[in-house]
C-alpha atoms as a PDB file:
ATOM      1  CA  UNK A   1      -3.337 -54.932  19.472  1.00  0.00           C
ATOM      2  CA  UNK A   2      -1.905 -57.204  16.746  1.00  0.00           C
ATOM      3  CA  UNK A   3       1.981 -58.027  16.878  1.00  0.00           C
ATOM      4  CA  UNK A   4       3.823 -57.195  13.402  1.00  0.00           C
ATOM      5  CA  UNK A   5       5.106 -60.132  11.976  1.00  0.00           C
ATOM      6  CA  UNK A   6       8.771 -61.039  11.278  1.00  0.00           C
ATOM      7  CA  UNK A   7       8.793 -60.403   7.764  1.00  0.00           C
ATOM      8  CA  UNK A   8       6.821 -56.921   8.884  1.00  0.00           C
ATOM      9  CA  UNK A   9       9.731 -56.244  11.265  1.00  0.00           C
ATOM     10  CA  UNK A  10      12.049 -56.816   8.590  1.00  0.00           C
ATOM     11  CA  UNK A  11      10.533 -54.239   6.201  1.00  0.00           C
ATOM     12  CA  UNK A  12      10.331 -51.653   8.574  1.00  0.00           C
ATOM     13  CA  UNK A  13      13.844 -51.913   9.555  1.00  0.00           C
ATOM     14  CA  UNK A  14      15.100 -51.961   6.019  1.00  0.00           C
ATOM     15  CA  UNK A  15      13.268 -48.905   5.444  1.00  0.00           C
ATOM     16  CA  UNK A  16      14.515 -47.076   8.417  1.00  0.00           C
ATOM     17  CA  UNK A  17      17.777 -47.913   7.307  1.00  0.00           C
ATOM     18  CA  UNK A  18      17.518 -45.834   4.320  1.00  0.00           C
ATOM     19  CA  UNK A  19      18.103 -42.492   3.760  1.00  0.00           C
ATOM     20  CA  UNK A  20      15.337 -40.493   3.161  1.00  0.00           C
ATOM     21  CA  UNK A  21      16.647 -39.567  -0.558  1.00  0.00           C
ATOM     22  CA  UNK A  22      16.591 -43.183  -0.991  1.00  0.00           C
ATOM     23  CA  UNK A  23      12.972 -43.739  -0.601  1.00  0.00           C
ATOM     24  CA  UNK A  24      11.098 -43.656  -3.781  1.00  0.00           C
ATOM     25  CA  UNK A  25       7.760 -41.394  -3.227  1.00  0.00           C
ATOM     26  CA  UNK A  26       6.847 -40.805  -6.665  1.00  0.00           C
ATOM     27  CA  UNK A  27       3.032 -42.796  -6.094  1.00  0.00           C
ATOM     28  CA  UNK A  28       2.158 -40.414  -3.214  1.00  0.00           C
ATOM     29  CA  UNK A  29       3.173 -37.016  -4.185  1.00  0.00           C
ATOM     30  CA  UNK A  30       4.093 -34.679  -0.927  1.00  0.00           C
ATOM     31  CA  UNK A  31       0.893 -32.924   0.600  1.00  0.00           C
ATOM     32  CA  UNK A  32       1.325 -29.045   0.385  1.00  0.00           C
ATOM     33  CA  UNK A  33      -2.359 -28.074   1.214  1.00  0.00           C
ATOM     34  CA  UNK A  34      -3.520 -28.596   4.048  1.00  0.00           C
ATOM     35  CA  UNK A  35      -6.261 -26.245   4.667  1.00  0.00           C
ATOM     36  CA  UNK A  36      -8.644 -28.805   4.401  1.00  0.00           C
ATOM     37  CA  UNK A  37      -7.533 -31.320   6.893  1.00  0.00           C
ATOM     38  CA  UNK A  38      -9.203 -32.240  10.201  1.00  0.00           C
ATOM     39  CA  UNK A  39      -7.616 -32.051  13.344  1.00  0.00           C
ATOM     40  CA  UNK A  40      -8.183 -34.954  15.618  1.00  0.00           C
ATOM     41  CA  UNK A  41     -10.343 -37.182  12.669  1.00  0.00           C
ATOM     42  CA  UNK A  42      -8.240 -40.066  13.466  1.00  0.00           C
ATOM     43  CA  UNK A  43      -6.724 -39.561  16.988  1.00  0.00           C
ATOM     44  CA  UNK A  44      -8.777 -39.206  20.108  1.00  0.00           C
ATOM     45  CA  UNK A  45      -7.476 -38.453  23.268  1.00  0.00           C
ATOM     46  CA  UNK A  46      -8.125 -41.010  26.401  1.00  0.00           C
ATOM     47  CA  UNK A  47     -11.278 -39.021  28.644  1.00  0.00           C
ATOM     48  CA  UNK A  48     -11.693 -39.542  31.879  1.00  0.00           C
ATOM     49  CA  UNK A  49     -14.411 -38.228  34.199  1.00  0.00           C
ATOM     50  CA  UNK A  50     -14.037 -35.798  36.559  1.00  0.00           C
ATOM     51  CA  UNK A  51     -16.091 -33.614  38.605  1.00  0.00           C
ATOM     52  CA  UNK A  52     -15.860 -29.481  37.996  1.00  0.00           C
ATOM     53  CA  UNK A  53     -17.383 -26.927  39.609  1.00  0.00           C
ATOM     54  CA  UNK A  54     -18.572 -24.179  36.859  1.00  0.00           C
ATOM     55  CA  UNK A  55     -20.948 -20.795  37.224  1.00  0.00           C
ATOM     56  CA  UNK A  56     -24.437 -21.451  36.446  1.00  0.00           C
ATOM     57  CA  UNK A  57     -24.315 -18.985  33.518  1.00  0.00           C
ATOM     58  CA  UNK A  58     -21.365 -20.621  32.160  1.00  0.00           C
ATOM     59  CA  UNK A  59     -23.129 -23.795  31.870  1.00  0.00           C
ATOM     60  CA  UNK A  60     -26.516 -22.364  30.328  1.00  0.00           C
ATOM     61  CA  UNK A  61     -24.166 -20.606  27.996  1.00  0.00           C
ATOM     62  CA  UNK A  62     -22.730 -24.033  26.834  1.00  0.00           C
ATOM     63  CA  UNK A  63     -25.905 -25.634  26.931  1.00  0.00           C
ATOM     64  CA  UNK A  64     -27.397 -23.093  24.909  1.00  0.00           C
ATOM     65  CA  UNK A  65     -25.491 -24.794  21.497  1.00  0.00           C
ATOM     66  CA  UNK A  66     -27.189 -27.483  21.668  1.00  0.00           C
ATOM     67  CA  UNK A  67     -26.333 -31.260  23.208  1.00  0.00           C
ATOM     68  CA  UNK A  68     -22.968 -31.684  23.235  1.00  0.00           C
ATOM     69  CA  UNK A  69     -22.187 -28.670  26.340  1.00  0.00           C
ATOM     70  CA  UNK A  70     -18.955 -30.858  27.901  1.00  0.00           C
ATOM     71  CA  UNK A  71     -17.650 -32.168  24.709  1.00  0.00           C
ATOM     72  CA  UNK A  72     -17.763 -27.623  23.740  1.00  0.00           C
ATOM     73  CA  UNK A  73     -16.342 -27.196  27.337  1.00  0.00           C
ATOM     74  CA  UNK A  74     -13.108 -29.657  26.404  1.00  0.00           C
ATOM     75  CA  UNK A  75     -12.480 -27.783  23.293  1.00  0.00           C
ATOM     76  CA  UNK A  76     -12.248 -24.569  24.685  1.00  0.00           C
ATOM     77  CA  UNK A  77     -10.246 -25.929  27.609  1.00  0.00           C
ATOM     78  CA  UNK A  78      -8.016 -27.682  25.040  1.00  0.00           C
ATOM     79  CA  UNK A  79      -7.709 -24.658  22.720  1.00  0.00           C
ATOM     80  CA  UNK A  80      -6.599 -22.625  25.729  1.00  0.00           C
ATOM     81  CA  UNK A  81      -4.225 -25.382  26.634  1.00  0.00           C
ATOM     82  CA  UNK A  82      -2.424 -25.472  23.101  1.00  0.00           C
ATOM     83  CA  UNK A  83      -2.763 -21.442  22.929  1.00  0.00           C
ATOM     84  CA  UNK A  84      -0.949 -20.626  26.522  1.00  0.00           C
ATOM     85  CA  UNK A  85       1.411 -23.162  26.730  1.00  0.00           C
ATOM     86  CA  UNK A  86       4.682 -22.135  27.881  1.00  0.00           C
ATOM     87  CA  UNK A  87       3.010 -18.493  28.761  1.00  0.00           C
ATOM     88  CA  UNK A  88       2.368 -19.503  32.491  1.00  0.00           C
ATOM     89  CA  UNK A  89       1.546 -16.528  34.703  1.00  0.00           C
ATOM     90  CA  UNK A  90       2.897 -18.456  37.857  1.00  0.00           C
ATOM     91  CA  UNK A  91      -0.232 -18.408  39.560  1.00  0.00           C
ATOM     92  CA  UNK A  92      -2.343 -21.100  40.614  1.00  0.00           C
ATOM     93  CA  UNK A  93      -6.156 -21.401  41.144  1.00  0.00           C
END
């Protein structure tokens, strides 16, 4: 990863210094719509491999979309993740 520069260092603490009032954001205008943005088009979380033990039907059934089946299999466990948090049942598996 490339180090900021001094003079880059300088800039961004002048700028956090301000107040956001301050700031002049008249050349890009606040974003209000957003129903046309894509989640995770610039982020992507670290993988790492693991070994899971899933029914047989489970894994036709992802396999049945196409290639792709554990990439499907993290986004479903991932939108069960975001959907449940903080709603733990106290059990574990």
């Amino acid at each position: 990863m490339k180090r900021l520069s001094n003079e880059q260092r300088r800039e961004i603490a002048a700028l956090a210094g301000k107040k956001d009032a301050d700031i002049d954001l008249s050349e890009m205008p606040e974003v209000l719509d957003w129903s046309g943005a894509q989640i995770g088009r610039f982020y992507r979380a670290k993988k790492r491999p693991i070994t899971i033990r899933l029914d047989e039907d489970v894994i036709a059934w992802l396999k049945g979309y196409g290639s792709g089946y554990q990439t499907k299999a993290n986004l479903l466990l991932r939108h069960a993740m975001v959907n449940l948090k903080g709603k733990r049942s106290g059990t574990r598996g």
